[in-house]
N, C-alpha and C. Protein backbone atom coordinates (compact mmCIF):
# COMPACT_ATOMS: atom_id res chain seq x y z
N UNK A 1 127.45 104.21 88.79
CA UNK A 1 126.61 105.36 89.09
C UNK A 1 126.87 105.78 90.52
N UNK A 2 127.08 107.02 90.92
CA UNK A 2 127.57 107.58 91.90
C UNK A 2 126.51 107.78 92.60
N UNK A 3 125.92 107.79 94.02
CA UNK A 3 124.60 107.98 94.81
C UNK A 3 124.03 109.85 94.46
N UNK A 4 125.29 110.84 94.13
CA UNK A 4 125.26 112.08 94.06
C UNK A 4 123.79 111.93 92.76
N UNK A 5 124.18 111.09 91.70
CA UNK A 5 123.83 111.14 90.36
C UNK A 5 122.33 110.12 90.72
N UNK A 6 121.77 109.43 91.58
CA UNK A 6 121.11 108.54 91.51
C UNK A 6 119.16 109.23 91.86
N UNK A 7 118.58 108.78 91.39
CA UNK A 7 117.22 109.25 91.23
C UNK A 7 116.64 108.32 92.32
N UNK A 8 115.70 108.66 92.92
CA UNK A 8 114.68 107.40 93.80
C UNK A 8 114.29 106.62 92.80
N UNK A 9 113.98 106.87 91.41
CA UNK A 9 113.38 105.86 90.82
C UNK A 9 114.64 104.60 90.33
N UNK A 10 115.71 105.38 90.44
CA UNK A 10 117.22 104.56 89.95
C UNK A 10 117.36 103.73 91.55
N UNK A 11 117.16 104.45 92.28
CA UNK A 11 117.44 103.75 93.98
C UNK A 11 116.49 102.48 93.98
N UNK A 12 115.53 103.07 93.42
CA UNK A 12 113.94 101.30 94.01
C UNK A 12 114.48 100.58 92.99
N UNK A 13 114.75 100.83 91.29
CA UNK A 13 114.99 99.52 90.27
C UNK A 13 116.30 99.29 91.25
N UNK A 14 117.50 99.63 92.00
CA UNK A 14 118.45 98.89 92.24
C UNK A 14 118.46 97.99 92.79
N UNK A 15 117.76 98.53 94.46
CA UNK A 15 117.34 97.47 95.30
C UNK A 15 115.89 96.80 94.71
N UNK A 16 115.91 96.59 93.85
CA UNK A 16 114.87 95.07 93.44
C UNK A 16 115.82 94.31 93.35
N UNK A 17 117.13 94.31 93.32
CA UNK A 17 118.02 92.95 92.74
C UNK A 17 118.58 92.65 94.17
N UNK A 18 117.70 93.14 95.12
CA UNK A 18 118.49 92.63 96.38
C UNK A 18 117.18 91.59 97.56
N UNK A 19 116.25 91.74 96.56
CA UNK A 19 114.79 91.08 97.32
C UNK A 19 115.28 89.98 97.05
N UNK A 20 114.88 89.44 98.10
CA UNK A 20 114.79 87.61 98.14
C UNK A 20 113.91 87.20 99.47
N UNK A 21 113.26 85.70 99.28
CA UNK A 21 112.52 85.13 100.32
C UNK A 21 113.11 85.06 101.56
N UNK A 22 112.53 85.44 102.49
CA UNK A 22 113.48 84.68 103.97
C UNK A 22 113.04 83.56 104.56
N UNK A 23 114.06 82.77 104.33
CA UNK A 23 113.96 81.40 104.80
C UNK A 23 112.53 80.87 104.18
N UNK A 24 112.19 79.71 105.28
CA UNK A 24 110.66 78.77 105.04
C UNK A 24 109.96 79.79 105.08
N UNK A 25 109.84 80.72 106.02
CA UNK A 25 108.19 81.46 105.55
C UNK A 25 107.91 82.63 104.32
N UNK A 26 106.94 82.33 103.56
CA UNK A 26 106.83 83.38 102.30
C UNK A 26 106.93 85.22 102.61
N UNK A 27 108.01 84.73 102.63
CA UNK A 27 108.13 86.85 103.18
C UNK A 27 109.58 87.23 102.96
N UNK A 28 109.29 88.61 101.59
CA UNK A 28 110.40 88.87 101.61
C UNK A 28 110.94 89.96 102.17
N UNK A 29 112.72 90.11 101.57
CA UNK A 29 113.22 91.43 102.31
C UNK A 29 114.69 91.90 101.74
N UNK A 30 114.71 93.07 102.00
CA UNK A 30 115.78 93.45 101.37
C UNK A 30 117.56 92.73 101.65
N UNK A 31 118.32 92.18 101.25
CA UNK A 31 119.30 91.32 101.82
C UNK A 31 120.82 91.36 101.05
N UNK A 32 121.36 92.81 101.72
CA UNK A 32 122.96 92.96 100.50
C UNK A 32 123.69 91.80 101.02
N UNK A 33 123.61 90.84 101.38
CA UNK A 33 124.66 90.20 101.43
C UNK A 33 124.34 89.75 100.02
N UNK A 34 123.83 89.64 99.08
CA UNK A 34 123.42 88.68 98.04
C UNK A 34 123.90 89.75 96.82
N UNK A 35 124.35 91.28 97.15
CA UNK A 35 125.10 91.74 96.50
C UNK A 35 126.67 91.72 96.41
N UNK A 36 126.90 92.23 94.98
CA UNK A 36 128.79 91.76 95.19
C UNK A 36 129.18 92.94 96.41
N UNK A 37 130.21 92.31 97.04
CA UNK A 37 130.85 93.34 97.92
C UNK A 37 131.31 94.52 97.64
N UNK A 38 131.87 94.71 96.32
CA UNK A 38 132.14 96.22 96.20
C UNK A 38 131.22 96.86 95.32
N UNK A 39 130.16 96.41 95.23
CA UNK A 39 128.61 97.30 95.18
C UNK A 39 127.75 97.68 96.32
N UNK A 40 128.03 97.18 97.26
CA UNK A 40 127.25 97.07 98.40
C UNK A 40 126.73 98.47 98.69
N UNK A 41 128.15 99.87 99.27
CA UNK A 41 127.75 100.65 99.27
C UNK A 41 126.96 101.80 98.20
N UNK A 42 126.76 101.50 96.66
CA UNK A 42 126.10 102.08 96.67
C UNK A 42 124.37 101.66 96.79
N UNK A 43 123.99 100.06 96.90
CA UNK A 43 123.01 99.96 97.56
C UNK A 43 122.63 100.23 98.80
N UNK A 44 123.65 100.56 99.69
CA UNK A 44 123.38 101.36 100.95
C UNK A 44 123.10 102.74 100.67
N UNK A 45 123.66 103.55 99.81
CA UNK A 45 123.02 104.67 99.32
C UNK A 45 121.82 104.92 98.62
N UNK A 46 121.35 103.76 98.08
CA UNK A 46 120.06 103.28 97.54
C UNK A 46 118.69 103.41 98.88
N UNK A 47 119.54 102.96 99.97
CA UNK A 47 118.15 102.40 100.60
C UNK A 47 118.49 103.86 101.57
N UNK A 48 119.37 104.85 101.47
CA UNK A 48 119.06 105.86 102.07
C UNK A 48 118.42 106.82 101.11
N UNK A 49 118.46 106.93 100.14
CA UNK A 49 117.67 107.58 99.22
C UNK A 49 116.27 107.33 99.52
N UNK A 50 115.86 106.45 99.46
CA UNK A 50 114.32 105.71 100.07
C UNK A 50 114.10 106.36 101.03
N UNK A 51 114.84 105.61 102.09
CA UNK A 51 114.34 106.22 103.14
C UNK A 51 113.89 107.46 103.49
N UNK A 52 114.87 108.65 103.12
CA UNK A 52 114.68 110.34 102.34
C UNK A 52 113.47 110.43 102.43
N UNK A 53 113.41 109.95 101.14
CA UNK A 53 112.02 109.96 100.30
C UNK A 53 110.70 109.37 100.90
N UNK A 54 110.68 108.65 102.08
CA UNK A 54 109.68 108.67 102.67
C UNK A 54 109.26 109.58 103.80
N UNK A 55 110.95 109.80 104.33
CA UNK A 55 110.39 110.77 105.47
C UNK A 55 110.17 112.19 104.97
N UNK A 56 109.99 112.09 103.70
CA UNK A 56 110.32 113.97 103.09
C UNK A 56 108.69 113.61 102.47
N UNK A 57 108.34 112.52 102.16
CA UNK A 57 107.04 111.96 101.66
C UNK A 57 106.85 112.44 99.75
N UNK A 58 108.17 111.90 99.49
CA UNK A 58 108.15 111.68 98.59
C UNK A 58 107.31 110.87 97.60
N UNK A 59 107.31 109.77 98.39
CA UNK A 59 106.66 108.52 98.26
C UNK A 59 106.47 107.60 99.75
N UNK A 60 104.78 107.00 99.60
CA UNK A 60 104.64 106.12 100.83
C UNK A 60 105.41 105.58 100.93
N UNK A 61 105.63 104.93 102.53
CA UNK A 61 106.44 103.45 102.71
C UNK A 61 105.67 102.43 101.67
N UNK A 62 104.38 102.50 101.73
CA UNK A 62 103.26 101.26 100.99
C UNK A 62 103.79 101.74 99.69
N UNK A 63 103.86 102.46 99.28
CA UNK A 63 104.32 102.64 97.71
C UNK A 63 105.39 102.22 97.31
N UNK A 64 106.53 102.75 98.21
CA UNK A 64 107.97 101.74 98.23
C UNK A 64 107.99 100.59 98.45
N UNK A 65 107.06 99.68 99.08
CA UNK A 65 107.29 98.79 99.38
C UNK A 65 106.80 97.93 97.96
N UNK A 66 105.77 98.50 97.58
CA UNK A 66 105.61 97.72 96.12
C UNK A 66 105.93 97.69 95.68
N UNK A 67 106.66 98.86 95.27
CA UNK A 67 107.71 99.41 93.72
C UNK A 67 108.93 98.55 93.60
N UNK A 68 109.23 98.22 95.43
CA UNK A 68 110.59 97.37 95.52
C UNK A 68 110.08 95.69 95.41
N UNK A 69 108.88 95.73 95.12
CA UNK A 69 108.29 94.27 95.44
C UNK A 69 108.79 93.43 96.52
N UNK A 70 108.47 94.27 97.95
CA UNK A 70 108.29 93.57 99.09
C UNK A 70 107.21 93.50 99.45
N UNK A 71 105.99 93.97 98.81
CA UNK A 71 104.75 93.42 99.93
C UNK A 71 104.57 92.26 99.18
N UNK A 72 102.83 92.01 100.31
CA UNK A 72 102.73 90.69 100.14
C UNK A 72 103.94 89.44 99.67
């Protein structure tokens, strides 16, 4: 899927496969190294889509942040 073709809602399910814990303390975060390398960029196009979309207020940061299951 090309970033041209990608939806915010296609951008947040992507980067869910990039959440993971950091380290000992319970807190997560977004982390492409844990993607394959020649996917990477279009999860970098993923998390600029987001980003977009918050500063255009598409959607909250607090809303993204759930949808991507990083809070709490």
């Amino acid at each position: 899927m090309g970033a041209r073709d990608m939806s915010l809602d296609q951008a947040i399910d992507l980067l869910k496969n990039a959440v993971k814990y950091t380290g000992t303390i319970d807190q997560k975060h977004i982390d492409l190294t844990i993607v394959p390398a020649d996917k990477r960029a279009v999860y970098e196009k993923a998390m600029a889509i987001c980003q977009i979309s918050i500063n255009d207020g598409k959607i909250s940061k607090d809303e993204f942040l759930r949808r991507v299951h990083l809070e709490g």
